[in-house]
N, C-alpha and C. Protein backbone atom coordinates (compact mmCIF):
# COMPACT_ATOMS: atom_id res chain seq x y z
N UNK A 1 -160.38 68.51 -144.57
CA UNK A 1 -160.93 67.94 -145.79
C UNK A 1 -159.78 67.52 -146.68
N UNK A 2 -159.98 66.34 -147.61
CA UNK A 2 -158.77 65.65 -148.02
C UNK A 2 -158.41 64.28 -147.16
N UNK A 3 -157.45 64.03 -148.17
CA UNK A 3 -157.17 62.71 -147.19
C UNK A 3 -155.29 63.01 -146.92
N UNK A 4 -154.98 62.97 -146.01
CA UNK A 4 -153.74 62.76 -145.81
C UNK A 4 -152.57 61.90 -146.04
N UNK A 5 -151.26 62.43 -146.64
CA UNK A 5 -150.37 61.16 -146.97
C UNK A 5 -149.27 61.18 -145.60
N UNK A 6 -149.61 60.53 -144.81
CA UNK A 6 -148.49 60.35 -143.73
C UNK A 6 -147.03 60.24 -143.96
N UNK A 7 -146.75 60.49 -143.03
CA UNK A 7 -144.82 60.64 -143.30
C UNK A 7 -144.61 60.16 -141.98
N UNK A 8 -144.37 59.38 -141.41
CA UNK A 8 -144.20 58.86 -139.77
C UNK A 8 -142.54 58.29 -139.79
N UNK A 9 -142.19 59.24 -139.11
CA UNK A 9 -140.47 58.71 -138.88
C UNK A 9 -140.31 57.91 -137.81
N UNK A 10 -141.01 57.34 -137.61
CA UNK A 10 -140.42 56.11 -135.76
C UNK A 10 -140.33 54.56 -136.43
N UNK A 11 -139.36 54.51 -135.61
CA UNK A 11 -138.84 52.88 -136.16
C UNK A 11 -139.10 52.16 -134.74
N UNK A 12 -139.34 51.26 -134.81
CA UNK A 12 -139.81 50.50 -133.31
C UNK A 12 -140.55 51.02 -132.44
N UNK A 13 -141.22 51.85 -132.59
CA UNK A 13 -142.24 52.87 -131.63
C UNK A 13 -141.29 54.30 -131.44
N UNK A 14 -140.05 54.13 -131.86
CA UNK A 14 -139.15 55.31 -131.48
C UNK A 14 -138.74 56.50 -132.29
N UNK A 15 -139.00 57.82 -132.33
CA UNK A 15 -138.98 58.42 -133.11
C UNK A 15 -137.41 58.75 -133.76
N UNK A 16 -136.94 58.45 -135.16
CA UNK A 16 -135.53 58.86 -135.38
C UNK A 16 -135.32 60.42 -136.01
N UNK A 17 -134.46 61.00 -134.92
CA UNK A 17 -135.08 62.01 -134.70
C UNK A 17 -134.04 62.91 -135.82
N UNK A 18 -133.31 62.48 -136.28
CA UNK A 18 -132.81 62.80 -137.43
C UNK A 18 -133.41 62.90 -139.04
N UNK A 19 -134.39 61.85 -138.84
CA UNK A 19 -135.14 61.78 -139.91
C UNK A 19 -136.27 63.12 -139.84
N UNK A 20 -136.97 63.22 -138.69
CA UNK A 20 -138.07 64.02 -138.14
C UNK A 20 -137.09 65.07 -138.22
N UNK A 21 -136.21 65.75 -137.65
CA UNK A 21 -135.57 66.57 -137.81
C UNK A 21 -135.26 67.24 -139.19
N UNK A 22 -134.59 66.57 -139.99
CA UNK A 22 -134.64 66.89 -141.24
C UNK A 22 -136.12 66.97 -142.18
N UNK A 23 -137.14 66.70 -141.79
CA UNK A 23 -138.07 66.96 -142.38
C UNK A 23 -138.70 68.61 -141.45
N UNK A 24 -138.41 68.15 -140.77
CA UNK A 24 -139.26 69.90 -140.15
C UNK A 24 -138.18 70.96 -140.71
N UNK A 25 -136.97 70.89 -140.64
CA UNK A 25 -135.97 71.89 -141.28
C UNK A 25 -136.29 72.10 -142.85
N UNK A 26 -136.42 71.13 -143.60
CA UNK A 26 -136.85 71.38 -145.18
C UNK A 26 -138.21 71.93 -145.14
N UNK A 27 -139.17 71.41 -144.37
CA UNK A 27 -140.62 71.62 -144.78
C UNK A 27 -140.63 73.48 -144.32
N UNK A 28 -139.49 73.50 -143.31
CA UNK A 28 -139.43 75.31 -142.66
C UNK A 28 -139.37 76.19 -143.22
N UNK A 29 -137.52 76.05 -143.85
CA UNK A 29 -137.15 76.37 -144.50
C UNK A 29 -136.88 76.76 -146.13
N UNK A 30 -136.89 75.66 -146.38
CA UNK A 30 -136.64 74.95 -147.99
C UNK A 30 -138.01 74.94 -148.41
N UNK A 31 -138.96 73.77 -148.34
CA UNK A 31 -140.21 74.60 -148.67
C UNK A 31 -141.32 75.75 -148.70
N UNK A 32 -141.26 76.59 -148.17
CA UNK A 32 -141.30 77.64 -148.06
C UNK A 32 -140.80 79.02 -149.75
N UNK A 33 -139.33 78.63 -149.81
CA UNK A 33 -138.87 79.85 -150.79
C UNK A 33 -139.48 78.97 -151.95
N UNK A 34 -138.94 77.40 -152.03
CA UNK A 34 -139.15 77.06 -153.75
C UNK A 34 -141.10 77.44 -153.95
N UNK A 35 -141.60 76.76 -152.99
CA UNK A 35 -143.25 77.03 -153.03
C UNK A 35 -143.93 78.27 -153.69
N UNK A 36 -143.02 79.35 -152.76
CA UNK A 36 -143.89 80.59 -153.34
C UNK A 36 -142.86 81.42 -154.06
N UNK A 37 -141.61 81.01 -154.54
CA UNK A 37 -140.89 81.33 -155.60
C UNK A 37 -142.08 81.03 -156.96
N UNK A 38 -142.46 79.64 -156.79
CA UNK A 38 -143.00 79.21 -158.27
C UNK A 38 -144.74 79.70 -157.87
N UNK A 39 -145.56 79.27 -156.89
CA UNK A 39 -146.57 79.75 -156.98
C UNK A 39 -146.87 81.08 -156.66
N UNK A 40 -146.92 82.35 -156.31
CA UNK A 40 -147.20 83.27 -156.23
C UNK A 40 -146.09 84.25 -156.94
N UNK A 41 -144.67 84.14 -157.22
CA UNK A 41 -143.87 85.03 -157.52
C UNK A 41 -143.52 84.58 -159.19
N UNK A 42 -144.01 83.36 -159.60
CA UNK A 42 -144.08 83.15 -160.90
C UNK A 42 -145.54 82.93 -161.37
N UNK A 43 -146.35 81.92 -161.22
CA UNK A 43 -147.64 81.24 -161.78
C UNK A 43 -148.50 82.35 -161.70
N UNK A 44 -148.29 83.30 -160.45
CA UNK A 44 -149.55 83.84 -160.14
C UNK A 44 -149.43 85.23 -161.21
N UNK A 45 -148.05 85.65 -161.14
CA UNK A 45 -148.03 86.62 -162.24
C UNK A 45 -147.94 86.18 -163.71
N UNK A 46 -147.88 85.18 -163.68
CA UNK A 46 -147.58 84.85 -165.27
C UNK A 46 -149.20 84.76 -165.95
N UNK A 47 -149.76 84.28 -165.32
CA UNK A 47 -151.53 84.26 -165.26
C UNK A 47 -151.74 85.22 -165.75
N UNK A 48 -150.98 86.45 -165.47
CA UNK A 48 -151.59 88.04 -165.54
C UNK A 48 -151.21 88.46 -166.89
N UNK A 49 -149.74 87.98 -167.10
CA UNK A 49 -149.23 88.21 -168.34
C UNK A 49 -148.09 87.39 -168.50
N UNK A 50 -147.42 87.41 -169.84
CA UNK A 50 -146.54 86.10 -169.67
C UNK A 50 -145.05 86.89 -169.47
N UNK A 51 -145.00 88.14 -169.52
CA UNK A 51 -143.97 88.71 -169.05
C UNK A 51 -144.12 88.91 -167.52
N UNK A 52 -143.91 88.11 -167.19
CA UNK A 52 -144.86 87.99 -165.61
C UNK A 52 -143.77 89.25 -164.63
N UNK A 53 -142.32 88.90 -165.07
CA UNK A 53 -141.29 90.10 -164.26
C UNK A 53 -142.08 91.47 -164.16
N UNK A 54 -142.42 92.02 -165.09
CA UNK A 54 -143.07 93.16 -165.46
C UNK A 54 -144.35 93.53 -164.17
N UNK A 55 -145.15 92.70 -163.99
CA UNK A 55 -146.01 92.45 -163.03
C UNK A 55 -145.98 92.78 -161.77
N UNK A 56 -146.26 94.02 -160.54
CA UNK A 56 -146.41 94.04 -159.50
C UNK A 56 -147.16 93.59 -159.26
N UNK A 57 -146.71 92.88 -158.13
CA UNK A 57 -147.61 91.76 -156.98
C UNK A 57 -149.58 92.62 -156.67
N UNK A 58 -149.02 93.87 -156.39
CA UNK A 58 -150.13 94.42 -156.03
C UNK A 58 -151.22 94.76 -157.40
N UNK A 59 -150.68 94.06 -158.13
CA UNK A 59 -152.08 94.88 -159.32
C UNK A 59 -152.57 93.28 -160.03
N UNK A 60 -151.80 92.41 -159.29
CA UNK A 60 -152.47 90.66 -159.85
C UNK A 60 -153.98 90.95 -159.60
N UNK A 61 -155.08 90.53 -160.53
CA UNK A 61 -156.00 90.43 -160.94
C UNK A 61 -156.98 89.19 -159.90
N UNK A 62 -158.02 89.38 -159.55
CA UNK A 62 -158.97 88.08 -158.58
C UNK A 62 -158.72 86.95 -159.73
N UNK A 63 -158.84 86.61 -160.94
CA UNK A 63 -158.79 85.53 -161.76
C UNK A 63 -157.13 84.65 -161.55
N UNK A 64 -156.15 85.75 -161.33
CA UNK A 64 -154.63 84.71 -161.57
C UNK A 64 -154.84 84.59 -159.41
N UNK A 65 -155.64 85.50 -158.94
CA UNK A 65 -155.49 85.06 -157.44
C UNK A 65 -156.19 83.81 -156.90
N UNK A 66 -157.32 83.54 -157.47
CA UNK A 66 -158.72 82.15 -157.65
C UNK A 66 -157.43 80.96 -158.10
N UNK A 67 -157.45 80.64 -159.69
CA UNK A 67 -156.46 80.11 -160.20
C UNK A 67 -155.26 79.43 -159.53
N UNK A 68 -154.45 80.17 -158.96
CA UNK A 68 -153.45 79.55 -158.29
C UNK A 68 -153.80 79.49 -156.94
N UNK A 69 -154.63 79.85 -155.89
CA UNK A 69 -154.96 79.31 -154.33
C UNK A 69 -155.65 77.73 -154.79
N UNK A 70 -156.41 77.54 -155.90
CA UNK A 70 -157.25 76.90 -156.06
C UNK A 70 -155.67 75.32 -156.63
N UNK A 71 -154.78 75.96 -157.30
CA UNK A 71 -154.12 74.76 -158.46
C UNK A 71 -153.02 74.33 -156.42
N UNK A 72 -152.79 75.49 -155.88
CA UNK A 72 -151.98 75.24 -154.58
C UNK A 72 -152.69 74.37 -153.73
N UNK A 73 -154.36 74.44 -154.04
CA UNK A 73 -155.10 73.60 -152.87
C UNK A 73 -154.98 72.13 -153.53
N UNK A 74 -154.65 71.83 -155.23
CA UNK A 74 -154.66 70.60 -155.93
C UNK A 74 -153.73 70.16 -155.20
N UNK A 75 -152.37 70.86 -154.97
CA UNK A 75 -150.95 70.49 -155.00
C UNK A 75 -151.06 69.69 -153.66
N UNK A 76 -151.91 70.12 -152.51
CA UNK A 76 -151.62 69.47 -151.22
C UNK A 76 -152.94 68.57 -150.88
N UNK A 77 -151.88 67.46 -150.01
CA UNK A 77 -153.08 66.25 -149.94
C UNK A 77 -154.51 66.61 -148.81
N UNK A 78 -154.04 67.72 -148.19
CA UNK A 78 -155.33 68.45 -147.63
C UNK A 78 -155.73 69.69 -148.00
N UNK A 79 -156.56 69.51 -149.07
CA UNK A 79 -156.70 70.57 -150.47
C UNK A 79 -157.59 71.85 -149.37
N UNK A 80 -158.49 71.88 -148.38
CA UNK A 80 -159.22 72.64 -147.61
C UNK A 80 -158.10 73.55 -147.37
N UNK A 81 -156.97 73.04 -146.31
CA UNK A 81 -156.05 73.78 -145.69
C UNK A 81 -155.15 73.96 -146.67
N UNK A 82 -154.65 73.17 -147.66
CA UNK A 82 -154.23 74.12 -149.04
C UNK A 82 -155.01 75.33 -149.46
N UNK A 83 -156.21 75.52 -149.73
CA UNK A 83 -156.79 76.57 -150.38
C UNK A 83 -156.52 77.75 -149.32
N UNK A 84 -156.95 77.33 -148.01
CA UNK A 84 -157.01 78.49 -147.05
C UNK A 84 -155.78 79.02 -147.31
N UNK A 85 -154.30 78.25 -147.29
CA UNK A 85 -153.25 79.22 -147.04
C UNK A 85 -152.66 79.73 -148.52
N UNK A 86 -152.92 79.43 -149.24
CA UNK A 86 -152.82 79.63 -150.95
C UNK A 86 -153.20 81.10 -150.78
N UNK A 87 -154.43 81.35 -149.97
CA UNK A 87 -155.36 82.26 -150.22
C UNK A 87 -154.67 83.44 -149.42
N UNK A 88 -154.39 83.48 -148.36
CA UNK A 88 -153.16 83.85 -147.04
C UNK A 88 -152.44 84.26 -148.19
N UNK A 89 -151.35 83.32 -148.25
CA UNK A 89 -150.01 83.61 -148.86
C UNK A 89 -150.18 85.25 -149.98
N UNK A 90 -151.24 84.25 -150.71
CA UNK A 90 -151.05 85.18 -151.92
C UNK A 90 -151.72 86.93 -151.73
N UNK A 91 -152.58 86.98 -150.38
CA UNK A 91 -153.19 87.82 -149.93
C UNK A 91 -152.03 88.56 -149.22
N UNK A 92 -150.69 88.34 -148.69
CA UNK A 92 -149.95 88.73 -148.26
C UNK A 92 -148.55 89.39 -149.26
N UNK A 93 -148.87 88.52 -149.97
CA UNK A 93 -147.65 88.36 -150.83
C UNK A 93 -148.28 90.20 -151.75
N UNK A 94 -149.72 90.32 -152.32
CA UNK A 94 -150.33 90.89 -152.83
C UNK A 94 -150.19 92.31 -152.08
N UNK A 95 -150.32 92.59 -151.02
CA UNK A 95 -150.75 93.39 -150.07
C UNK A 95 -149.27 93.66 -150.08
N UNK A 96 -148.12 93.33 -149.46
CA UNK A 96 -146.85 93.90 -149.10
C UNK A 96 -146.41 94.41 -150.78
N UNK A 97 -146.15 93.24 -151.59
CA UNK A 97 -145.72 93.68 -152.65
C UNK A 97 -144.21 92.98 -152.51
N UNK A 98 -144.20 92.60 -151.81
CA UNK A 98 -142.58 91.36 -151.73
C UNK A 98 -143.11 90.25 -151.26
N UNK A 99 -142.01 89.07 -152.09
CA UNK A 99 -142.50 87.79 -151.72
C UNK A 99 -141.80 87.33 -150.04
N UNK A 100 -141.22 87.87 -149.63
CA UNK A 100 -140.61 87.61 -147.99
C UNK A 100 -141.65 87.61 -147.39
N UNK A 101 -142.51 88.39 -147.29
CA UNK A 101 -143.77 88.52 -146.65
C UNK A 101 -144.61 86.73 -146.50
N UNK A 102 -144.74 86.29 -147.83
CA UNK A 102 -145.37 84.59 -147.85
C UNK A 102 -144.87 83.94 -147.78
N UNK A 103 -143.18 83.98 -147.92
CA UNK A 103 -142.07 83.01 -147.26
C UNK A 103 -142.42 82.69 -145.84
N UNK A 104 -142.17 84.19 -144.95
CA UNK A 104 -142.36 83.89 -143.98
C UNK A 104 -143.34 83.18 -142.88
N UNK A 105 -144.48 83.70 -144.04
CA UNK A 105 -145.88 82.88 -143.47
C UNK A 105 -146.30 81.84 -143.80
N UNK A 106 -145.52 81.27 -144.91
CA UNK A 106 -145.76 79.93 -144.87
C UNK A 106 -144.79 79.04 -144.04
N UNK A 107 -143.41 79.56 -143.75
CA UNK A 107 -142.29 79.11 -143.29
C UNK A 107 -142.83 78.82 -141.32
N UNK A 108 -143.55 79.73 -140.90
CA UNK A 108 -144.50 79.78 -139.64
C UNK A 108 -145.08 78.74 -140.06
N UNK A 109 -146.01 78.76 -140.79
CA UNK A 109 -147.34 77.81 -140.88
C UNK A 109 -146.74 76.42 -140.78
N UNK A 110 -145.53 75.93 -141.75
CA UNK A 110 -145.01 74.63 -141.61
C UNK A 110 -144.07 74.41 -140.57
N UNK A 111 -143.45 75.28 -140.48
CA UNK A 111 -142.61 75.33 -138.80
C UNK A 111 -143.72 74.65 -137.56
N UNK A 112 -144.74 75.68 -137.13
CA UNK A 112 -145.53 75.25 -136.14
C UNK A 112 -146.42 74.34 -136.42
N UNK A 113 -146.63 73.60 -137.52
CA UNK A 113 -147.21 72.13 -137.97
C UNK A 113 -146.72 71.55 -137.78
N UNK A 114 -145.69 71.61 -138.39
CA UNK A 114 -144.28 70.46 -137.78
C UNK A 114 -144.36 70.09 -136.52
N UNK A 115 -143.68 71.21 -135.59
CA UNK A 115 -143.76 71.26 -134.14
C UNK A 115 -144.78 70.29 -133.37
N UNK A 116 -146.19 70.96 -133.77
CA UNK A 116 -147.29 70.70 -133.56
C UNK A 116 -147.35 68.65 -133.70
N UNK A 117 -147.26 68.48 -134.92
CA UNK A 117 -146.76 66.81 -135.44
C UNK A 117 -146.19 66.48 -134.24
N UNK A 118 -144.67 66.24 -133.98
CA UNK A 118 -143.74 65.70 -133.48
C UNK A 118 -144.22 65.79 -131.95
N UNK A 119 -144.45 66.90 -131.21
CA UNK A 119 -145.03 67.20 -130.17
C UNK A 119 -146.42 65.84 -129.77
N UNK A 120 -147.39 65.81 -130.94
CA UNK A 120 -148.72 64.95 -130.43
C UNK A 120 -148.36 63.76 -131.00
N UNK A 121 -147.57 63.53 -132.15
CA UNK A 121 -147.55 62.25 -133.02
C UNK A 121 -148.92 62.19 -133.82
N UNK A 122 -148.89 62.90 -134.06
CA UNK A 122 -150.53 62.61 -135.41
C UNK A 122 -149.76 62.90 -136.54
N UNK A 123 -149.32 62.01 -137.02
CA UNK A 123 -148.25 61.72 -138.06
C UNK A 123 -148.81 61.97 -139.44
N UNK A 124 -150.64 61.50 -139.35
CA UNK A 124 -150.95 61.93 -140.23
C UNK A 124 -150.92 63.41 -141.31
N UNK A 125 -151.01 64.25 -140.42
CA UNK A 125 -151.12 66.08 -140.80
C UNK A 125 -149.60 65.99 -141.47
N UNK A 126 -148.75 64.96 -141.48
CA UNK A 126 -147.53 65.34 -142.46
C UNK A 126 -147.36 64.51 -143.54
């Protein structure tokens, strides 16, 4: 659900694989920490209170958890599979009580999307 904004790296039918490359490494890596640096390890506690540092992960409230799966499902052009992993993340992030925990699972989730992309060429899902 949503509509997708494609990102298709092939120039003449050919994929440049430097370009594709560098996008699966940022989307892995790099998106991943800034993402849930600002949505779950800032927004979601700041919701709670504005001294948000103060805030363990584990005592965030269902209102700042709704709130930000819901503003994370705005952020992506397939708001369905935004909400679902908004909901993940922050369910993980909540439950461990460290944000490494939703790094990592989102860092999976876009890793093997990626993969997944480049592998079929449905260029769209990126």
């Amino acid at each position: 659900m949503g509509e997708s904004v494609a990102f298709d790296p092939r120039e003449n039918n050919e994929i440049d694989w430097l370009l594709a490359g560098s996008r699966l490494i940022g989307a892995t890596l790099i998106v991943p920490v800034m993402e849930e640096l600002f949505w779950r390890s800032f927004l979601m506690r700041w919701l709670c209170h504005p001294e948000f540092l103060t805030i363990n992960p584990m005592h965030v409230g269902i209102k700042a958890f709704c709130i930000t799966a819901i503003l994370f499902a705005v952020a992506h052009s397939l708001w369905f599979a935004g909400l679902l992993a908004g909901m993940i993340y922050s369910f993980l992030y909540m439950r461990s009580g460290t944000l490494w925990s939703a790094i990592i699972a989102h860092a999976v989730t876009n890793g093997m999307l990626g993969i997944w992309i480049i592998s079929t060429g449905n260029w769209d899902f990126w």
